[in-house]
PDB file of N, CA and C in Angstrom:
ATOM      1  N   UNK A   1      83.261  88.222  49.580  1.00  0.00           N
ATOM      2  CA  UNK A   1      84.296  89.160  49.195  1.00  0.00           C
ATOM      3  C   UNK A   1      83.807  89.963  47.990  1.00  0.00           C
ATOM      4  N   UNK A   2      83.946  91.169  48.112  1.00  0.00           N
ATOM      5  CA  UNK A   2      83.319  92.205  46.934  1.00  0.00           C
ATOM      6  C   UNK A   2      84.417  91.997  45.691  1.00  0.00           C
ATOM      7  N   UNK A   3      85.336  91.946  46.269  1.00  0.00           N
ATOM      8  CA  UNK A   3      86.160  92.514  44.583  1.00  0.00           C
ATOM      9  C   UNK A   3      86.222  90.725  43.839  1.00  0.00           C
ATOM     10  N   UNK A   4      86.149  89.712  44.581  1.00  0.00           N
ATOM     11  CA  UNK A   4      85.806  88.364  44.130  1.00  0.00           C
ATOM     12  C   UNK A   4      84.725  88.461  43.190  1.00  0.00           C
ATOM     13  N   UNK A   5      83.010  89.303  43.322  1.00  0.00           N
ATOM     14  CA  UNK A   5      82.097  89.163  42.121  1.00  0.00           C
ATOM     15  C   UNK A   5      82.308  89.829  41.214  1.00  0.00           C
ATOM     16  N   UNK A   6      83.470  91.524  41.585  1.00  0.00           N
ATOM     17  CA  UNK A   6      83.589  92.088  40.505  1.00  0.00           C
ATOM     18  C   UNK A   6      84.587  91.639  39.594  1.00  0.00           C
ATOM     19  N   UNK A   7      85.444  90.535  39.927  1.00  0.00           N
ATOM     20  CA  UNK A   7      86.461  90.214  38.690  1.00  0.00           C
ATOM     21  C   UNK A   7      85.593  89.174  38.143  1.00  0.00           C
ATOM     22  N   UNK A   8      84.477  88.423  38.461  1.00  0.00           N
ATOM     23  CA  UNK A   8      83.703  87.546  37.992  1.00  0.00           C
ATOM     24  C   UNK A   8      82.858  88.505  36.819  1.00  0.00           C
ATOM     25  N   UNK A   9      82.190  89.069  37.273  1.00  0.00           N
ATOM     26  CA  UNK A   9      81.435  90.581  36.125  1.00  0.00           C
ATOM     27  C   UNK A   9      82.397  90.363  35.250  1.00  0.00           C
ATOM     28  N   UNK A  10      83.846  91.393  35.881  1.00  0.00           N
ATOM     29  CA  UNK A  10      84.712  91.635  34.552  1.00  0.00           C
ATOM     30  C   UNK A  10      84.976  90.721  33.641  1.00  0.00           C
ATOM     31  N   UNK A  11      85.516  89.210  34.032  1.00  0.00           N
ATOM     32  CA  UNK A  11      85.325  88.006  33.499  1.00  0.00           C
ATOM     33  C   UNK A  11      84.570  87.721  32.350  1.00  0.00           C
ATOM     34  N   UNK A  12      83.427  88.122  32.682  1.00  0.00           N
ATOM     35  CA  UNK A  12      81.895  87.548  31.914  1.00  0.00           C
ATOM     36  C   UNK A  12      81.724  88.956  30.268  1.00  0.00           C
ATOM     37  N   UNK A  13      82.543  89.909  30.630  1.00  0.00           N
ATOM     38  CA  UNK A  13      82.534  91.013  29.807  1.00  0.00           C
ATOM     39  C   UNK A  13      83.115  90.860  28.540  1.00  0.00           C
ATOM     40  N   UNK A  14      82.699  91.096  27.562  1.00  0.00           N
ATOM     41  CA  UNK A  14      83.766  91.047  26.020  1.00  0.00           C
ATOM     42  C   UNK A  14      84.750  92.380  26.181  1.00  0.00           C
ATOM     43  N   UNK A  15      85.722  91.918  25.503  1.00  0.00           N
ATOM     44  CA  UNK A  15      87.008  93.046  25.115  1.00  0.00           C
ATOM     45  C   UNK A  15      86.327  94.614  24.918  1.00  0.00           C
ATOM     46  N   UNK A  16      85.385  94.718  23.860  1.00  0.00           N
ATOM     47  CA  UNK A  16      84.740  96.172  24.168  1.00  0.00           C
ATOM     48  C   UNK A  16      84.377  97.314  25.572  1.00  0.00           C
ATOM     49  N   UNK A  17      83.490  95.717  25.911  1.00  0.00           N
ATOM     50  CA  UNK A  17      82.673  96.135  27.258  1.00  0.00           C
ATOM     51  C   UNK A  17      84.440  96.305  28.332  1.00  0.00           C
ATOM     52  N   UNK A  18      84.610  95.500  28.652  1.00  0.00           N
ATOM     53  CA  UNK A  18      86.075  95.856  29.260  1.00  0.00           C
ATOM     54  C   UNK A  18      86.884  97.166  28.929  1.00  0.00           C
ATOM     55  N   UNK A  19      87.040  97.482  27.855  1.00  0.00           N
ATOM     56  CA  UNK A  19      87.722  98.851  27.254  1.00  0.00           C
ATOM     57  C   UNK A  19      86.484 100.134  27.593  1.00  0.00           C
ATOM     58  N   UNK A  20      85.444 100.312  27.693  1.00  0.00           N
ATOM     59  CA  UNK A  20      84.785 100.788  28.173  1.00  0.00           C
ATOM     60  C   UNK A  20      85.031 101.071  29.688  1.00  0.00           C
ATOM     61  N   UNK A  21      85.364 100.079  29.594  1.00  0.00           N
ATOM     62  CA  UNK A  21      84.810  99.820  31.804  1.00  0.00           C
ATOM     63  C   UNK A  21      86.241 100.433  32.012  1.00  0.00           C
ATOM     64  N   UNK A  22      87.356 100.366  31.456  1.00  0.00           N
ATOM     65  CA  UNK A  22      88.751 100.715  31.399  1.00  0.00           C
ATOM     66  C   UNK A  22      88.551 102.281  31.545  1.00  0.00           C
ATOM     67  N   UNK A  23      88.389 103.193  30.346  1.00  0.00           N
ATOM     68  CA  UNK A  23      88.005 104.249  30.184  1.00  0.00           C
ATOM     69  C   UNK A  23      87.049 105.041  31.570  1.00  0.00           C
ATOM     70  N   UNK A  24      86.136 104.281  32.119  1.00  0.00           N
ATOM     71  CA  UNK A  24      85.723 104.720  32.698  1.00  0.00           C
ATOM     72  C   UNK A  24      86.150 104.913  34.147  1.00  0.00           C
ATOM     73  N   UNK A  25      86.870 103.839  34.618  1.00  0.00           N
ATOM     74  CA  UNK A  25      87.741 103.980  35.668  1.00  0.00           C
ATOM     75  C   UNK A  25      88.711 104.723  35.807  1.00  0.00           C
ATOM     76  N   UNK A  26      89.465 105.272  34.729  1.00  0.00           N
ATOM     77  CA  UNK A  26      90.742 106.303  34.217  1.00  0.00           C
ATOM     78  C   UNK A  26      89.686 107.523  34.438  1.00  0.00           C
ATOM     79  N   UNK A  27      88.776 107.716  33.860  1.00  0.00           N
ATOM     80  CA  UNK A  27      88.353 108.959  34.233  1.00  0.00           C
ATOM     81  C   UNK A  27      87.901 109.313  35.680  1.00  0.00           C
ATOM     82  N   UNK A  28      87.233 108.557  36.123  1.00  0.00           N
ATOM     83  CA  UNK A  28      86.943 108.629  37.823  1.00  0.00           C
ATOM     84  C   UNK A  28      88.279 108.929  38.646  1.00  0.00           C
ATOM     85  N   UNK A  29      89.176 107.896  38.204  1.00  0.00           N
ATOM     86  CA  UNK A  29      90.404 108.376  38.955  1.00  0.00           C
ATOM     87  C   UNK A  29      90.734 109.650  38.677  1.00  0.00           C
ATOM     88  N   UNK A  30      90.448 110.311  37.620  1.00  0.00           N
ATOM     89  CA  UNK A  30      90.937 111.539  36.856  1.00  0.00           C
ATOM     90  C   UNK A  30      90.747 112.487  38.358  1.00  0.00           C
ATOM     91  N   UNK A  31      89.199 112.624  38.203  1.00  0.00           N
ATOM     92  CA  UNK A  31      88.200 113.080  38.549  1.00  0.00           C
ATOM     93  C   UNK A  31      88.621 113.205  40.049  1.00  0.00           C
ATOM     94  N   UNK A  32      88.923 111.759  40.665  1.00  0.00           N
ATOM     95  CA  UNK A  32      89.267 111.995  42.101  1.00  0.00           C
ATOM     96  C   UNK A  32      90.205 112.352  42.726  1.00  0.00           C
ATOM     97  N   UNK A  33      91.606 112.605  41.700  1.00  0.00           N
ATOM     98  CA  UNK A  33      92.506 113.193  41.580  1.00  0.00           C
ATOM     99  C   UNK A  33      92.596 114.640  41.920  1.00  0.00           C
ATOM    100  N   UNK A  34      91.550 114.883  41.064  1.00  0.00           N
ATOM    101  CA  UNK A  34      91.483 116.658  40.893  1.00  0.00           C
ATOM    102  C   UNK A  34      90.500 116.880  42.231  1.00  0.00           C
ATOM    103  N   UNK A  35      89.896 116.350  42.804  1.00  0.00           N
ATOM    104  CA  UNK A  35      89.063 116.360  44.002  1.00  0.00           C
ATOM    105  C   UNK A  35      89.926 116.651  45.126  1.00  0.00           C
ATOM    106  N   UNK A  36      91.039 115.591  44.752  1.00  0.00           N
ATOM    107  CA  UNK A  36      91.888 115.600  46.315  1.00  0.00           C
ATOM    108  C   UNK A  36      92.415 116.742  46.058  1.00  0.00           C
ATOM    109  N   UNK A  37      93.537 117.308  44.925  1.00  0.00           N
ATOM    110  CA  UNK A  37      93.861 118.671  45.020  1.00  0.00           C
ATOM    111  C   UNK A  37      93.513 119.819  45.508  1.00  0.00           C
ATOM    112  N   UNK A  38      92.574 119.862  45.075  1.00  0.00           N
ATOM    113  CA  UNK A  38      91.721 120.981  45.475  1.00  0.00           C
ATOM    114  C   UNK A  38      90.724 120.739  46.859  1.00  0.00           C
ATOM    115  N   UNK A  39      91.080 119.795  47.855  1.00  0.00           N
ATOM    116  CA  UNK A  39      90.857 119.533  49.064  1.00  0.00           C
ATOM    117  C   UNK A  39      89.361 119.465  49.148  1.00  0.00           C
ATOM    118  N   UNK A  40      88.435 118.670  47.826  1.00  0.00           N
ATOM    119  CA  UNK A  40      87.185 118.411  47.982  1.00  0.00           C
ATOM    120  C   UNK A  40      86.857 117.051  48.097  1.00  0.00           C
ATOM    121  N   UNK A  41      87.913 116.210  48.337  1.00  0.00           N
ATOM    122  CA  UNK A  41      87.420 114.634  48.549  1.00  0.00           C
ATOM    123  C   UNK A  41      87.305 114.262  49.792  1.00  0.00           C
ATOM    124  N   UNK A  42      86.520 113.666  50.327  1.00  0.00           N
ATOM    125  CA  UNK A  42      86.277 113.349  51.940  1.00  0.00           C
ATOM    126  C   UNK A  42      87.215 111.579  51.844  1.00  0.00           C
ATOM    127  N   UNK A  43      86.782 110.927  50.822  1.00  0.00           N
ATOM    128  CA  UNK A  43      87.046 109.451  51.340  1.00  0.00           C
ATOM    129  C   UNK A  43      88.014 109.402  50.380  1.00  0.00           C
ATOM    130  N   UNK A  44      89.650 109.276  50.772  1.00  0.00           N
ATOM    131  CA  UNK A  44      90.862 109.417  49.787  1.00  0.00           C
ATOM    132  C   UNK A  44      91.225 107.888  49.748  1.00  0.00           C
ATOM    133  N   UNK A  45      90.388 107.015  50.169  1.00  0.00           N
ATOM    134  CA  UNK A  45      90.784 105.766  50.125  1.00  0.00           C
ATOM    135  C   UNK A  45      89.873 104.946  48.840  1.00  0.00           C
ATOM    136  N   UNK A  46      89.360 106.082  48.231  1.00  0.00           N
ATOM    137  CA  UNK A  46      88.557 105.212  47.001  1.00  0.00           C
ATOM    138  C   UNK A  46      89.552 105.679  45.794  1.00  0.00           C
ATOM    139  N   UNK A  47      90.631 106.683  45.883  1.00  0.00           N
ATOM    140  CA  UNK A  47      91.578 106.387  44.705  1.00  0.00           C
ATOM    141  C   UNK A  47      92.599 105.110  44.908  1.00  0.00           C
ATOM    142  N   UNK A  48      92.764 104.320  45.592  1.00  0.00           N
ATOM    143  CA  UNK A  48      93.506 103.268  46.123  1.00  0.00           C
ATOM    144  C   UNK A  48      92.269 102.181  45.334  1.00  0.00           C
ATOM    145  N   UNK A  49      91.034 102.218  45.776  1.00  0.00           N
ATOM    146  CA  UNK A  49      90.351 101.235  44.741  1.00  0.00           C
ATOM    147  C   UNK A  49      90.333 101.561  43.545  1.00  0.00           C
ATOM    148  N   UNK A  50      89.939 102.767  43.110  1.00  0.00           N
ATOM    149  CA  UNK A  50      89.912 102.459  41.600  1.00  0.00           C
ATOM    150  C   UNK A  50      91.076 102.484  40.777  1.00  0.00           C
ATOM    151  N   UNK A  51      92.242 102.929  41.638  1.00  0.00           N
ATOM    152  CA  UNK A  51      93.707 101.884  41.082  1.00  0.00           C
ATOM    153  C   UNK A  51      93.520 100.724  40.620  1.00  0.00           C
ATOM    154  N   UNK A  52      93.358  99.658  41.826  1.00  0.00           N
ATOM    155  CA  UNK A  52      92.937  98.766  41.760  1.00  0.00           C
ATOM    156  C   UNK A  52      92.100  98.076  41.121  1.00  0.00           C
ATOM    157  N   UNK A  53      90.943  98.476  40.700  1.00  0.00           N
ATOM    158  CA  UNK A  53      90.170  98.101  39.699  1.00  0.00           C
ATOM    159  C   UNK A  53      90.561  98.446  37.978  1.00  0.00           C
ATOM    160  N   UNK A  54      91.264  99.305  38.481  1.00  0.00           N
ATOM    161  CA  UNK A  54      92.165  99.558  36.815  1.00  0.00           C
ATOM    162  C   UNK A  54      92.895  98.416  36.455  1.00  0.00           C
ATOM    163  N   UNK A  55      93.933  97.996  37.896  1.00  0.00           N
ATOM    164  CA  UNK A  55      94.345  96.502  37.797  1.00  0.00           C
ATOM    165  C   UNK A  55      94.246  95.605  37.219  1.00  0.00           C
ATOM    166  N   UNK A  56      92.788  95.255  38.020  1.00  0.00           N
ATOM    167  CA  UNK A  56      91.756  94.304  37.544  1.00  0.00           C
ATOM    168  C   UNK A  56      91.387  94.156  35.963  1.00  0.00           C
ATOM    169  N   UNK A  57      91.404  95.339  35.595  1.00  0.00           N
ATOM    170  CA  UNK A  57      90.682  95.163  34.735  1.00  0.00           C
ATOM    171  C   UNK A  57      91.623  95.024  33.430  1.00  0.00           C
ATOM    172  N   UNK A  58      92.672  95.515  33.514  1.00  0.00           N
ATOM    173  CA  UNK A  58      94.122  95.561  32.651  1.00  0.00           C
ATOM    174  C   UNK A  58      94.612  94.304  33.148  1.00  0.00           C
ATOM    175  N   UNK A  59      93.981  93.585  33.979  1.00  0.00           N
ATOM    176  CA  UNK A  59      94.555  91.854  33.916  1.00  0.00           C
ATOM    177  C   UNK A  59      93.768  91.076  33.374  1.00  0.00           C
ATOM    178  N   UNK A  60      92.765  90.925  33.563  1.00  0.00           N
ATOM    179  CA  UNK A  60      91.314  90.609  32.633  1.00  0.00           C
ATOM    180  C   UNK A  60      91.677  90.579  31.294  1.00  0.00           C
ATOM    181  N   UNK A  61      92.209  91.911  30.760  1.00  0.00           N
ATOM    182  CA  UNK A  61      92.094  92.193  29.235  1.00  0.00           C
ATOM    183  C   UNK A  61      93.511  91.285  28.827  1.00  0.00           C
ATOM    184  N   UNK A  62      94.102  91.546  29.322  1.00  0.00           N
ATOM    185  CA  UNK A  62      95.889  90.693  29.039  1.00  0.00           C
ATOM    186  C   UNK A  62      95.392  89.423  28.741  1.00  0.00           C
ATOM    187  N   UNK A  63      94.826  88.362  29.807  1.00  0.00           N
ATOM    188  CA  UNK A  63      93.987  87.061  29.829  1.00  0.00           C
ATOM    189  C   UNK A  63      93.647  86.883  29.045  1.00  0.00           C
ATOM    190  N   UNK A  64      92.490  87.625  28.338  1.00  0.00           N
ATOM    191  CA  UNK A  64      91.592  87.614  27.494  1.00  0.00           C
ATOM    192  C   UNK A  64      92.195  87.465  26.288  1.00  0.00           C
ATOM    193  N   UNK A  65      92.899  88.073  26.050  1.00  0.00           N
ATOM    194  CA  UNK A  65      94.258  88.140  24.711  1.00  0.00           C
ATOM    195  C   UNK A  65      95.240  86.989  24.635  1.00  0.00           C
ATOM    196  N   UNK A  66      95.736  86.497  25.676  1.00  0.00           N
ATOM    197  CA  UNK A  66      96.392  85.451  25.627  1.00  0.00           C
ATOM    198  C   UNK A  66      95.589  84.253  25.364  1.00  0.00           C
ATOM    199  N   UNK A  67      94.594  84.101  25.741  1.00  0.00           N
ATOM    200  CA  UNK A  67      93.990  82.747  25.733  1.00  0.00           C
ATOM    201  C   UNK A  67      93.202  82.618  24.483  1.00  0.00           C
TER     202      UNK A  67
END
């Protein structure tokens, strides 16, 4: 299962590296956002992942804080 090694990665990441990886997913989505508008995205099912990995990764960081 793919998104199984990537919450393991995220896991293994310090709070920085995570806020990074955060940032960078917000912008891609940005990015693929403005793609679909303007009717230049072919695969509209990768803003549904990097939702998702925003998820991920804003659950990670919560964890990380609590524990």
């Amino acid at each position: 299962m793919k998104s199984g090694k990537y919450v393991e990665d995220l896991r293994n990441k310090s709070e920085a590296e995570l806020r990074e990886e955060l940032v960078a997913a917000k912008k891609e989505l940005f990015n693929l956002r403005f793609q679909n508008a303007t009717s230049q995205l072919d695969n509209t099912s990768r803003i549904r992942d990097v939702r998702r990995n925003i998820a991920r990764i804003q659950t990670i960081m919560v964890e990380k804080a609590n524990a």
